[in-house]
Protein backbone atom coordinates (compact mmCIF):
# COMPACT_ATOMS: atom_id res chain seq x y z
CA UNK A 1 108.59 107.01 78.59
CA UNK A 2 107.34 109.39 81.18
CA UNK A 3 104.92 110.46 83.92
CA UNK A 4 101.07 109.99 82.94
CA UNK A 5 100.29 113.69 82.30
CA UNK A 6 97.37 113.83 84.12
CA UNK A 7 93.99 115.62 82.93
CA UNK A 8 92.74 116.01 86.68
CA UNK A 9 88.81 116.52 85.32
CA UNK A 10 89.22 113.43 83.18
CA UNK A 11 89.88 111.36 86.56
CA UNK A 12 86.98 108.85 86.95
CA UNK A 13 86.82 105.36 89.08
CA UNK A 14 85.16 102.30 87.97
CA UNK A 15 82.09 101.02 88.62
CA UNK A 16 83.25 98.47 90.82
CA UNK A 17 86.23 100.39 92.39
CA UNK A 18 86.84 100.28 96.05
CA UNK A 19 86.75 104.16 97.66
CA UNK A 20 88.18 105.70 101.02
CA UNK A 21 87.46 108.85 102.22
CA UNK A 22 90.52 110.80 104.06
CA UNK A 23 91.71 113.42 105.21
CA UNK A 24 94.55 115.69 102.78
CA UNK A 25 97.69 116.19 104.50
CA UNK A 26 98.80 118.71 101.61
CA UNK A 27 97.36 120.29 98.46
CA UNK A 28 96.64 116.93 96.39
CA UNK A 29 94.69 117.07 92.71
CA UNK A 30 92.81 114.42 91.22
CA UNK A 31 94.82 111.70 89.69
CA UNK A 32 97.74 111.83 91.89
CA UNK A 33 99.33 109.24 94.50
CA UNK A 34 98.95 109.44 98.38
CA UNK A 35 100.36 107.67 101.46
CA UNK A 36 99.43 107.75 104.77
CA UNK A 37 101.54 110.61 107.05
CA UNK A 38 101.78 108.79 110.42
CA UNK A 39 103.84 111.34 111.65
CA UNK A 40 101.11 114.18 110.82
CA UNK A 41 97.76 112.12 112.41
CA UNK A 42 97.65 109.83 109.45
CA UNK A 43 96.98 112.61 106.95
CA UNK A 44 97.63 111.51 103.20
CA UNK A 45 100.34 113.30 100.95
CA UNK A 46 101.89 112.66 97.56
CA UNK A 47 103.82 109.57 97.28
CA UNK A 48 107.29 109.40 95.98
CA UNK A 49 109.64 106.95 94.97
CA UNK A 50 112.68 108.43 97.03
CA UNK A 51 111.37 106.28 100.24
CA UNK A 52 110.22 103.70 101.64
CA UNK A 53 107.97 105.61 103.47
CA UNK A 54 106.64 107.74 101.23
CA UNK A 55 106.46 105.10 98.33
CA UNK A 56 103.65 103.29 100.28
CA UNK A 57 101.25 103.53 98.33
CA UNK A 58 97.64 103.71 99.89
CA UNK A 59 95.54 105.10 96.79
CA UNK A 60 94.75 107.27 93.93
CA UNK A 61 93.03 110.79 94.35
CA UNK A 62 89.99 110.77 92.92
CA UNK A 63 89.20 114.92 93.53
CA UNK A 64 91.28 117.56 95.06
CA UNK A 65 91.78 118.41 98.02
CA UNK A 66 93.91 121.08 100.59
CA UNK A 67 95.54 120.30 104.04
CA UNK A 68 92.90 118.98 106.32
CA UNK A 69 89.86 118.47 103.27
CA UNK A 70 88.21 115.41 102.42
CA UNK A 71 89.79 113.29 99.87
CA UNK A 72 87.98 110.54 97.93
CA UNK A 73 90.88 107.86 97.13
CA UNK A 74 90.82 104.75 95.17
CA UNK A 75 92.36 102.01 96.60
CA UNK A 76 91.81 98.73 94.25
CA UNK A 77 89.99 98.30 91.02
CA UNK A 78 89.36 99.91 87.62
CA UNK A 79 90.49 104.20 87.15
CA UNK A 80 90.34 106.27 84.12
CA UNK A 81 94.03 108.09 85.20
CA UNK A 82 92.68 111.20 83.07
CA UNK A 83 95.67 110.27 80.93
CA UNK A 84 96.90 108.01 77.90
CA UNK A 85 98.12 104.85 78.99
CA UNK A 86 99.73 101.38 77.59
CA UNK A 87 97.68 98.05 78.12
CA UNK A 88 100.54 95.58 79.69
CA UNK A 89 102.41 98.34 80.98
CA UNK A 90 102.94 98.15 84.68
CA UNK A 91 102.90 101.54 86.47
CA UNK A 92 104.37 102.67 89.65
CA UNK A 93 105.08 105.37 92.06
CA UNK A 94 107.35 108.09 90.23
CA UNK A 95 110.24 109.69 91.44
CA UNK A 96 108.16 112.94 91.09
CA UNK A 97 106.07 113.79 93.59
CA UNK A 98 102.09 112.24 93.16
CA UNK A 99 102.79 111.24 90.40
CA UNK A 100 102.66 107.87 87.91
CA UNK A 101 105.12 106.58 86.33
CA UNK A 102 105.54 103.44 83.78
CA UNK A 103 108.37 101.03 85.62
CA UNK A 104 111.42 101.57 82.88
CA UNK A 105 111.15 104.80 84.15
CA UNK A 106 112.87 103.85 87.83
CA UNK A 107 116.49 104.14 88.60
CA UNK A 108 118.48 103.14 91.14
CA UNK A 109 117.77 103.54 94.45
CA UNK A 110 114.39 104.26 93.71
CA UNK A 111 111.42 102.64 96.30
CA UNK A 112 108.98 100.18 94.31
CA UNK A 113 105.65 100.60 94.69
CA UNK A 114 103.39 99.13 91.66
CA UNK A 115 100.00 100.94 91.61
CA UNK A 116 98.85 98.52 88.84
CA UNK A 117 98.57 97.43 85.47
CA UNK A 118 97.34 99.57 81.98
CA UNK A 119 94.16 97.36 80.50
CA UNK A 120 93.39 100.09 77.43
CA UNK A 121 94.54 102.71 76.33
CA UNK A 122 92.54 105.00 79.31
CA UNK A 123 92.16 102.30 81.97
CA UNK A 124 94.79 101.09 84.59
CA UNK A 125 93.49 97.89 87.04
CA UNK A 126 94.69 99.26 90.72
CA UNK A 127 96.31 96.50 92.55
CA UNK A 128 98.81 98.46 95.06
CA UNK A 129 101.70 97.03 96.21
CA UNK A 130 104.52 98.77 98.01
CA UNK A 131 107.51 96.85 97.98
CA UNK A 132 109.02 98.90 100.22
CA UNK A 133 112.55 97.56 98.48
CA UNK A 134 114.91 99.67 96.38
CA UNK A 135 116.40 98.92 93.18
CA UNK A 136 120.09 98.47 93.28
C-alpha cells in the first residue's frame, strides 16, 4: 500500500469530533498531519516518521493554512481523510512529510505514531498515539 492520497476539499470531521484551533508553523493543507514546534513558539508543522519529535502526533488539519494562520485540527474522533481507506487498517504517521500512511508501510527506523483506525471505506476513528519508539 501507500499514502492516503488526499482530496484536501473532501476533508470533513465528525459530528462528534474534538477540534483545536492553532497556529501554522508552515504551509499545511487540509488532511495532513501536524505536531507541535516547541522550538518555533509551539507552532504546528507536518509530522514525519523520521523522529521522535516530529512523529508526535497532535492532530489532523482540517483546512489550510500558511506560517502564522489559524489552523482548525482534529485531535480525537471520527474524519472523512478526503481519501479511500481500509476498515481494520491501522494508519500512522508516514515517512513523507504530513502525510498518512497504512502501518505495513513503515520500515526500519521509522518513529510510530498511530493516528487511528479505518471504520469504512471513507472514515478513520482518530485515537493518536505517538509512540515515540522506532522500529528496529
Amino acid at each position: 500500500m501507500a499514502d492516503l492520497t488526499i482530496t484536501a476539499a473532501q476533508v470533513e470531521a465528525g459530528a462528534t469530533a474534538k477540534k483545536l484551533v492553532v497556529v501554522a508553523g508552515e504551509t499545511i493543507t487540509a488532511g495532513q498531519l501536524v505536531y507541535t514546534d516547541s522550538a518555533d513558539d509551539g507552532k504546528y508543522k507536518k509530522c514525519e516518521a523520521s523522529s521522535a519529535a516530529y512523529a508526535e502526533v497532535a492532530g489532523v488539519a482540517l483546512n489550510g493554512a500558511s506560517d502564522d494562520q489559524p489552523l482548525s485540527i482534529l485531535t480525537y474522533g471520527s474524519i472523512n481523510p478526503g481519501a479511500t481507506v481500509s476498515a481494520g487498517y491501522i494508519y500512522v504517521v508516514s515517512r513523507n512529510s504530513g502525510a498518512i500512511a497504512p502501518v505495513t508501510d513503515l520500515a526500519s527506523a521509522d518513529f510510530v505514531s498511530v493516528v487511528g483506525i479505518g471504520t469504512s471505506a471513507s472514515n478513520i476513528e482518530v485515537k493518536l498515539i505517538a509512540s515515540g519508539v522506532a522500529l528496529p
